[in-house]
C-alpha atoms as a PDB file:
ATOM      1  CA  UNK A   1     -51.561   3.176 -18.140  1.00  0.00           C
ATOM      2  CA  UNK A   2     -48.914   6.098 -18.190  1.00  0.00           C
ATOM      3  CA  UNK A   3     -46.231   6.330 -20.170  1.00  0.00           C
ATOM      4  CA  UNK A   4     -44.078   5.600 -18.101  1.00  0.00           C
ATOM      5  CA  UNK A   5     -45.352   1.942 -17.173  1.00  0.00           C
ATOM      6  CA  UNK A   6     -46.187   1.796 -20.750  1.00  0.00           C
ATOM      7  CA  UNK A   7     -42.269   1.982 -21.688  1.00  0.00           C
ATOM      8  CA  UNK A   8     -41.193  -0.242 -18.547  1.00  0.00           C
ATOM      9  CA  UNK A   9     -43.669  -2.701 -19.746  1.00  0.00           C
ATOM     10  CA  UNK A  10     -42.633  -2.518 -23.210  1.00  0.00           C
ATOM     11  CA  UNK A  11     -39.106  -2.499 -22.387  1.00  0.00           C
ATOM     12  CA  UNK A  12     -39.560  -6.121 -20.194  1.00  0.00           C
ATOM     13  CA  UNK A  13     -41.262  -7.335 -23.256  1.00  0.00           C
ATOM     14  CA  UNK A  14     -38.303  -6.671 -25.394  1.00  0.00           C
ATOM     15  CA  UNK A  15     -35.964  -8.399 -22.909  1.00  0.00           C
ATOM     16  CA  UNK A  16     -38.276 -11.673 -22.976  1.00  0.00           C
ATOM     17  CA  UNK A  17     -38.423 -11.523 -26.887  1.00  0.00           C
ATOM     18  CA  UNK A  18     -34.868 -10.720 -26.571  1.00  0.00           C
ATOM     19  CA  UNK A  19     -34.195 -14.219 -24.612  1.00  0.00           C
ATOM     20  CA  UNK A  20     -36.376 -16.011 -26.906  1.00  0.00           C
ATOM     21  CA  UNK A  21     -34.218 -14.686 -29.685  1.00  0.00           C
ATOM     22  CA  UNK A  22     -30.834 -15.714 -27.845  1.00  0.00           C
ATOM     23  CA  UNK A  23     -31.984 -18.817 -26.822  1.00  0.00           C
ATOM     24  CA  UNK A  24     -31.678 -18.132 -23.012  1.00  0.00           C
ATOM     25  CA  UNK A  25     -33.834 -20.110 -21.709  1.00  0.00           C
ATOM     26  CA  UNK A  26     -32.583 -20.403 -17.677  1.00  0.00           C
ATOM     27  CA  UNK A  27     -33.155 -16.355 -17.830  1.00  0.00           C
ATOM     28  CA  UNK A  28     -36.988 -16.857 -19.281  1.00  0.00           C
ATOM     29  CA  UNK A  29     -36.764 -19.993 -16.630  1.00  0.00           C
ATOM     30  CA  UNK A  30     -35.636 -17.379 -13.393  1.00  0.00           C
ATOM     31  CA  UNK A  31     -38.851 -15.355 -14.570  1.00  0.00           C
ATOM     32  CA  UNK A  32     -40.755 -18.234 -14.194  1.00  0.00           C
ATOM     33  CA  UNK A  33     -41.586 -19.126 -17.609  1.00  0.00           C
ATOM     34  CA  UNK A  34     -41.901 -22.883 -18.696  1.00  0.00           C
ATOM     35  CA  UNK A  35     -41.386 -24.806 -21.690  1.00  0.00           C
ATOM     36  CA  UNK A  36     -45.348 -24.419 -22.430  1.00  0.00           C
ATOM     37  CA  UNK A  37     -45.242 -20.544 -22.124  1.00  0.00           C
ATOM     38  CA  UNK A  38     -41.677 -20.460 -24.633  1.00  0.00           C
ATOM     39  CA  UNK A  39     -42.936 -22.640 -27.167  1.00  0.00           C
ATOM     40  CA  UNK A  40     -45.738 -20.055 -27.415  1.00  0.00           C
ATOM     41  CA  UNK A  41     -43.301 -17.298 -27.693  1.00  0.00           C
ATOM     42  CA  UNK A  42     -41.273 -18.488 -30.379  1.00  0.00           C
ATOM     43  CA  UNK A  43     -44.233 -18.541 -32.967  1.00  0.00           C
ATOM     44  CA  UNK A  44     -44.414 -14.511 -32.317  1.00  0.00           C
ATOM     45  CA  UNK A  45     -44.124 -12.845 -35.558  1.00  0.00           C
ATOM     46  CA  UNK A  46     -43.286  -9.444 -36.122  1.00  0.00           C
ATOM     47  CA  UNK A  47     -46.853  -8.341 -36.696  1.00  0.00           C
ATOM     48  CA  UNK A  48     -47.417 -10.073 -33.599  1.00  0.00           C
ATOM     49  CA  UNK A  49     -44.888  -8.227 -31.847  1.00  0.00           C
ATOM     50  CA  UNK A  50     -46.419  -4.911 -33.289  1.00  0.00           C
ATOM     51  CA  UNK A  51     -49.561  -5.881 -31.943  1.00  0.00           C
ATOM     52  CA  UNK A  52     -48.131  -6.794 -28.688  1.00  0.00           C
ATOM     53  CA  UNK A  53     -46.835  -3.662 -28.161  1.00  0.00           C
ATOM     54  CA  UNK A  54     -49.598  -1.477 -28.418  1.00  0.00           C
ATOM     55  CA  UNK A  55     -51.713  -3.238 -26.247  1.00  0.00           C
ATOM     56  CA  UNK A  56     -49.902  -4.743 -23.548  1.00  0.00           C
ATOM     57  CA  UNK A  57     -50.200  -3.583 -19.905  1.00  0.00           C
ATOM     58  CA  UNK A  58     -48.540  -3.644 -16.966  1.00  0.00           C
ATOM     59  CA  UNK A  59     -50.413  -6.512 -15.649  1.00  0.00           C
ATOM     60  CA  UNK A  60     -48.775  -9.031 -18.042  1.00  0.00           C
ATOM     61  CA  UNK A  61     -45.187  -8.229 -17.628  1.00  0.00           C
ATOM     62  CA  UNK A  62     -43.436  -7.240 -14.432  1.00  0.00           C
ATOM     63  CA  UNK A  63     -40.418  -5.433 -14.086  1.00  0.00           C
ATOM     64  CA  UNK A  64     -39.111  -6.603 -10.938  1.00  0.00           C
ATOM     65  CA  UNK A  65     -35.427  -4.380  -9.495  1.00  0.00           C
ATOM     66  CA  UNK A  66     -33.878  -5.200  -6.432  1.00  0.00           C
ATOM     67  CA  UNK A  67     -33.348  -2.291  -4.264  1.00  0.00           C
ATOM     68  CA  UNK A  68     -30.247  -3.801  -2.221  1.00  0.00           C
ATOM     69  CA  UNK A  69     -28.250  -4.165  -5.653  1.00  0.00           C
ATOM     70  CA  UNK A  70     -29.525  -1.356  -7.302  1.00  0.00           C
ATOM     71  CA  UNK A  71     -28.180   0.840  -4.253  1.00  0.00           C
ATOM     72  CA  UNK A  72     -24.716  -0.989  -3.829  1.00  0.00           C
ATOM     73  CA  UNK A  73     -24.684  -0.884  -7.876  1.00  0.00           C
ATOM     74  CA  UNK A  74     -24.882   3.176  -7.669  1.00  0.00           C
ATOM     75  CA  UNK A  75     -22.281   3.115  -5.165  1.00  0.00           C
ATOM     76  CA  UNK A  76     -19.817   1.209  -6.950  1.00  0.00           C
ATOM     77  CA  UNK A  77     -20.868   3.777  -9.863  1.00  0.00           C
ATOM     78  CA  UNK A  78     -19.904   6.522  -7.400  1.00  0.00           C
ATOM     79  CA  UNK A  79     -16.922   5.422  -6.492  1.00  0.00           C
ATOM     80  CA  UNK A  80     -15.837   4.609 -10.125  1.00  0.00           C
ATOM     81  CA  UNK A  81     -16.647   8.224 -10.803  1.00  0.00           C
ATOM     82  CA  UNK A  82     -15.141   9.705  -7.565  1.00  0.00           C
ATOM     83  CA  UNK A  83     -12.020   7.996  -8.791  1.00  0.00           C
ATOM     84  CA  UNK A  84     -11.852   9.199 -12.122  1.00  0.00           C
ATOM     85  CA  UNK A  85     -12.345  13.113 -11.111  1.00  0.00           C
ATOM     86  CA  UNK A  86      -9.183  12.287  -8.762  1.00  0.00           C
ATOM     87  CA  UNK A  87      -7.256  11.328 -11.640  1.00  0.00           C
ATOM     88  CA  UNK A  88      -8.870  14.119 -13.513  1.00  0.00           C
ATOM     89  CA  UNK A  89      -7.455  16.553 -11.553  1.00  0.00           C
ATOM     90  CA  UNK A  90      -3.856  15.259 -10.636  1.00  0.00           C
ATOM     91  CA  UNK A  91      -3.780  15.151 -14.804  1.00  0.00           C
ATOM     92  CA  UNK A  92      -4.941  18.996 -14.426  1.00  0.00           C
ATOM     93  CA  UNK A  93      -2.486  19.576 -11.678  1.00  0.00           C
ATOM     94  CA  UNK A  94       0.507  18.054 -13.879  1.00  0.00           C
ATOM     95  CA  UNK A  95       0.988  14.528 -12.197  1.00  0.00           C
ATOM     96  CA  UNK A  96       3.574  12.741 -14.279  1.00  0.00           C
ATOM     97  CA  UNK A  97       3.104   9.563 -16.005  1.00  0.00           C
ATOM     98  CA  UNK A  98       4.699   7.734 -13.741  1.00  0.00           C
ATOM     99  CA  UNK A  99       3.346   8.857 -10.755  1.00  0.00           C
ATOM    100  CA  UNK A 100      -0.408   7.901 -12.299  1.00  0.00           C
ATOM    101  CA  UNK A 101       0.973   4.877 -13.495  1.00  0.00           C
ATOM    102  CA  UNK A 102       2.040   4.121  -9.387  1.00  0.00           C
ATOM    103  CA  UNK A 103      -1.234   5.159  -8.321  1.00  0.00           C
ATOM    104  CA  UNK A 104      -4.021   4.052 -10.657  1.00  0.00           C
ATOM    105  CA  UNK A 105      -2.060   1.391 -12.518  1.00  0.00           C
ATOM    106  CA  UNK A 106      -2.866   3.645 -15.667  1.00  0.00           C
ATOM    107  CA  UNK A 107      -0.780   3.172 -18.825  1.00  0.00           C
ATOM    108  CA  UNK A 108       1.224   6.258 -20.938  1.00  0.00           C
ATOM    109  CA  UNK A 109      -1.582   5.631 -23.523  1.00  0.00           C
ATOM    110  CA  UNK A 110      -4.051   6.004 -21.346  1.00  0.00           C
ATOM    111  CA  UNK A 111      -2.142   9.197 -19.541  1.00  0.00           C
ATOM    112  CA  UNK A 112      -1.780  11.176 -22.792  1.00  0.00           C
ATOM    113  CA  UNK A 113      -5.409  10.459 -23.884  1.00  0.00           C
ATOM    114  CA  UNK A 114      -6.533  12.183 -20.145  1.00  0.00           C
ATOM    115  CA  UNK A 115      -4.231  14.622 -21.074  1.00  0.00           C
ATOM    116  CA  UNK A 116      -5.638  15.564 -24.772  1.00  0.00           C
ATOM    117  CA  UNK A 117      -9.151  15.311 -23.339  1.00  0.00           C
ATOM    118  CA  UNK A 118      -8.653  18.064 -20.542  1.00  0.00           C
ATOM    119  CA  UNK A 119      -6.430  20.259 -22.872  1.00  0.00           C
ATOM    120  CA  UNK A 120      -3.118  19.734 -21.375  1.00  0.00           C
ATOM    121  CA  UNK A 121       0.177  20.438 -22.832  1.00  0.00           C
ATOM    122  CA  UNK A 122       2.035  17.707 -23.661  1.00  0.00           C
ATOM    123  CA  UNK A 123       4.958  16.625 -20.920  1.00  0.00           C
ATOM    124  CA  UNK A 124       8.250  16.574 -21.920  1.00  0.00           C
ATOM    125  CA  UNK A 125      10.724  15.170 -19.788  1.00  0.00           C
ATOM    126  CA  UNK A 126      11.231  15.709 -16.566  1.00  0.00           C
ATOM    127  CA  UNK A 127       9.885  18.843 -14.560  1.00  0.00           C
ATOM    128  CA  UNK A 128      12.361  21.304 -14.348  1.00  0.00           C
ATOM    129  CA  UNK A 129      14.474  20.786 -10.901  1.00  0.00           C
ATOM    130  CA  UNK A 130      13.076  23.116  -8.283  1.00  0.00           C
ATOM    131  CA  UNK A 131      14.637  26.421  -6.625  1.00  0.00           C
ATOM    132  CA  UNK A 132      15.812  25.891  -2.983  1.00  0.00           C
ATOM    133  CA  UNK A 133      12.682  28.279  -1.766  1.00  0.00           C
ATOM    134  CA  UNK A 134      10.242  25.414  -3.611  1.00  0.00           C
ATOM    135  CA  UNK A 135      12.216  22.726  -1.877  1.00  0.00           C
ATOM    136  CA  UNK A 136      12.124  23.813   1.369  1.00  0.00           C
ATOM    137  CA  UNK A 137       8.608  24.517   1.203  1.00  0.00           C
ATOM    138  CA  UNK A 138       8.294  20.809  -0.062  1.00  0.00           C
ATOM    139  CA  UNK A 139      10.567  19.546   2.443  1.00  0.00           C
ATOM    140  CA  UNK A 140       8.325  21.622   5.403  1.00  0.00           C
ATOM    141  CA  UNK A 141       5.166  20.094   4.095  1.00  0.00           C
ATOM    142  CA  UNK A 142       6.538  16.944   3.846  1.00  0.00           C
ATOM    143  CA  UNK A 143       7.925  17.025   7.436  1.00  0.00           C
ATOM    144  CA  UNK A 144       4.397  18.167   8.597  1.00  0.00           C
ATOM    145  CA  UNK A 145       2.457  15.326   7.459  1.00  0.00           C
ATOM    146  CA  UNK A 146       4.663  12.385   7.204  1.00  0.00           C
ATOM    147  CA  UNK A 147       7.502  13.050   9.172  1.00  0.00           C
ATOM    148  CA  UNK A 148      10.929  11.543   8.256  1.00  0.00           C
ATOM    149  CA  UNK A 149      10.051   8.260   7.484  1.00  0.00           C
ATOM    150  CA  UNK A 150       6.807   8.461   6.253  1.00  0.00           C
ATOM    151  CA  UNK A 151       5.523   9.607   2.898  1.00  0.00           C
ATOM    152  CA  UNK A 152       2.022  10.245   0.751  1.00  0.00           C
ATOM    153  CA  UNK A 153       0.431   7.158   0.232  1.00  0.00           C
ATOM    154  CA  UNK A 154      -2.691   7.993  -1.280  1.00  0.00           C
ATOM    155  CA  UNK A 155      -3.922  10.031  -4.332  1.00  0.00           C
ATOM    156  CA  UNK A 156      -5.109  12.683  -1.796  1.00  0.00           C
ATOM    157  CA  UNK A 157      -1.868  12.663  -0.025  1.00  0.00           C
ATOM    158  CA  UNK A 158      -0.066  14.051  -2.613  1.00  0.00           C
ATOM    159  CA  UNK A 159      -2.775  16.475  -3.794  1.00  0.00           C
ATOM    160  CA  UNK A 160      -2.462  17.704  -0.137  1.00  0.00           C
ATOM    161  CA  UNK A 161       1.272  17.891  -0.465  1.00  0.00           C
ATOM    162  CA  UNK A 162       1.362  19.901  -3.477  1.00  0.00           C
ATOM    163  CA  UNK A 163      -1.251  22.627  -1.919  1.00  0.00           C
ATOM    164  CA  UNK A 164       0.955  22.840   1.032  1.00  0.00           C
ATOM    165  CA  UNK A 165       3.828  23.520  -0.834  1.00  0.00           C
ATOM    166  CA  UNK A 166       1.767  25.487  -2.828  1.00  0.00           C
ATOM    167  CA  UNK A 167       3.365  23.843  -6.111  1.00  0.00           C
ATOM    168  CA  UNK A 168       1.915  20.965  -9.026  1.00  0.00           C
ATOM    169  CA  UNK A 169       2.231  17.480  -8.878  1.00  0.00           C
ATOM    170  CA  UNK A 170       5.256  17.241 -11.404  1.00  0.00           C
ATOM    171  CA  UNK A 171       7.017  18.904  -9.047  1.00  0.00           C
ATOM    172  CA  UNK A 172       6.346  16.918  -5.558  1.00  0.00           C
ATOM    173  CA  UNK A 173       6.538  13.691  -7.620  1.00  0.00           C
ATOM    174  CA  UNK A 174      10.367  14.910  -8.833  1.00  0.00           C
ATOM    175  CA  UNK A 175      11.313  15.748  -5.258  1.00  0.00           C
ATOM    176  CA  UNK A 176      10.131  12.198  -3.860  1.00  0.00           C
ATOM    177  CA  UNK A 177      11.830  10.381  -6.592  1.00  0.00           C
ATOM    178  CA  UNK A 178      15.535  12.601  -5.723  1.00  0.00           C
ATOM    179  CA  UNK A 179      15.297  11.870  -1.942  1.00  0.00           C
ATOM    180  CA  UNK A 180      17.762   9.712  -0.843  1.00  0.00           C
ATOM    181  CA  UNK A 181      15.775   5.912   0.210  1.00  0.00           C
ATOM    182  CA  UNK A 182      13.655   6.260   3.630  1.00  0.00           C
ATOM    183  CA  UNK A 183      16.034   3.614   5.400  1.00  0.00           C
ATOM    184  CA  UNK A 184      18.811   5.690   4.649  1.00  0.00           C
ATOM    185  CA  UNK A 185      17.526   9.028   6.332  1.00  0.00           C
ATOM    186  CA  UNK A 186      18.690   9.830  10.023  1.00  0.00           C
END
């Protein structure tokens, strides 16, 4: 046997001693163990166990994955990680707490902890209030992609804001929170 199955089929042995342990006996059940085959497993000793180990093969324990949750698990995995890198970099690109706290339901504690782990300074207050060149650059991009009555809805909207107006996210978030409510524009 390879190493490999070797560890596999150590490591399924470990989980069975591990229900005995805990008492679990509808998971040793779902594996299709019965009362008979537990009663025998709880009068495993250590030096049994030791034993056990060394010479167990892959034909007495089974490690059984499902392929159709294993692949959905790794894409909720992905998609866990595709959303931290977004809030990794709108902490990078200055996003303000509250602005984090709108789009990821994130927390100031949690905000200045992203912000100490990727070696940001720490915000003080609000971003200073742009020149008129900055705003109108805001205001074009704006325009461009949401119109009048529309505005960034999504993580990536505002990333794509700020690169169009070429400025951080501090900045765009400042300029949404000054405009005048959407009902109330011409």
């Amino acid at each position: 046997m390879s190493s490999k199955e070797h560890e596999l089929t150590r490591a399924g042995l470990n989980y069975v001693m591990d229900c005995v342990r805990d008492g679990d006996w509808k998971a040793l059940n779902n594996k299709g163990f019965g009362d008979r085959h537990i009663r025998v497993l709880q009068q495993v000793t250590l030096r049994d166990m030791s034993y056990l180990n060394q010479h167990i093969s892959a034909q007495q324990v089974f490690v059984d994955l499902d392929p159709e949750n294993l692949v959905m698990l790794v894409a909720q995995m992905q998609q866990i990680s595709a959303t931290e890198d977004l809030k990794h970099e709108m902490v990078r690109r200055d996003a303000p707490v509250d602005m984090m706290r709108q789009l990821f339901a994130m927390n100031g504690r949690e905000y200045t902890a992203m912000r100490r782990a990727l070696g940001r300074p720490a915000n003080v207050g609000r971003p200073a209030q742009p020149d008129t060149d900055t705003m109108d650059a805001i205001w074009f991009a704006w325009e461009k992609h949401w119109g009048r009555h529309g505005q960034p809805a999504t993580p990536s909207d505002w990333l794509e804001l700020a690169d169009s107006a070429d400025v951080n996210l501090g900045i765009v978030w400042r300029f949404a929170q000054d405009l005048p409510p959407l009902e109330s524009v011409p």
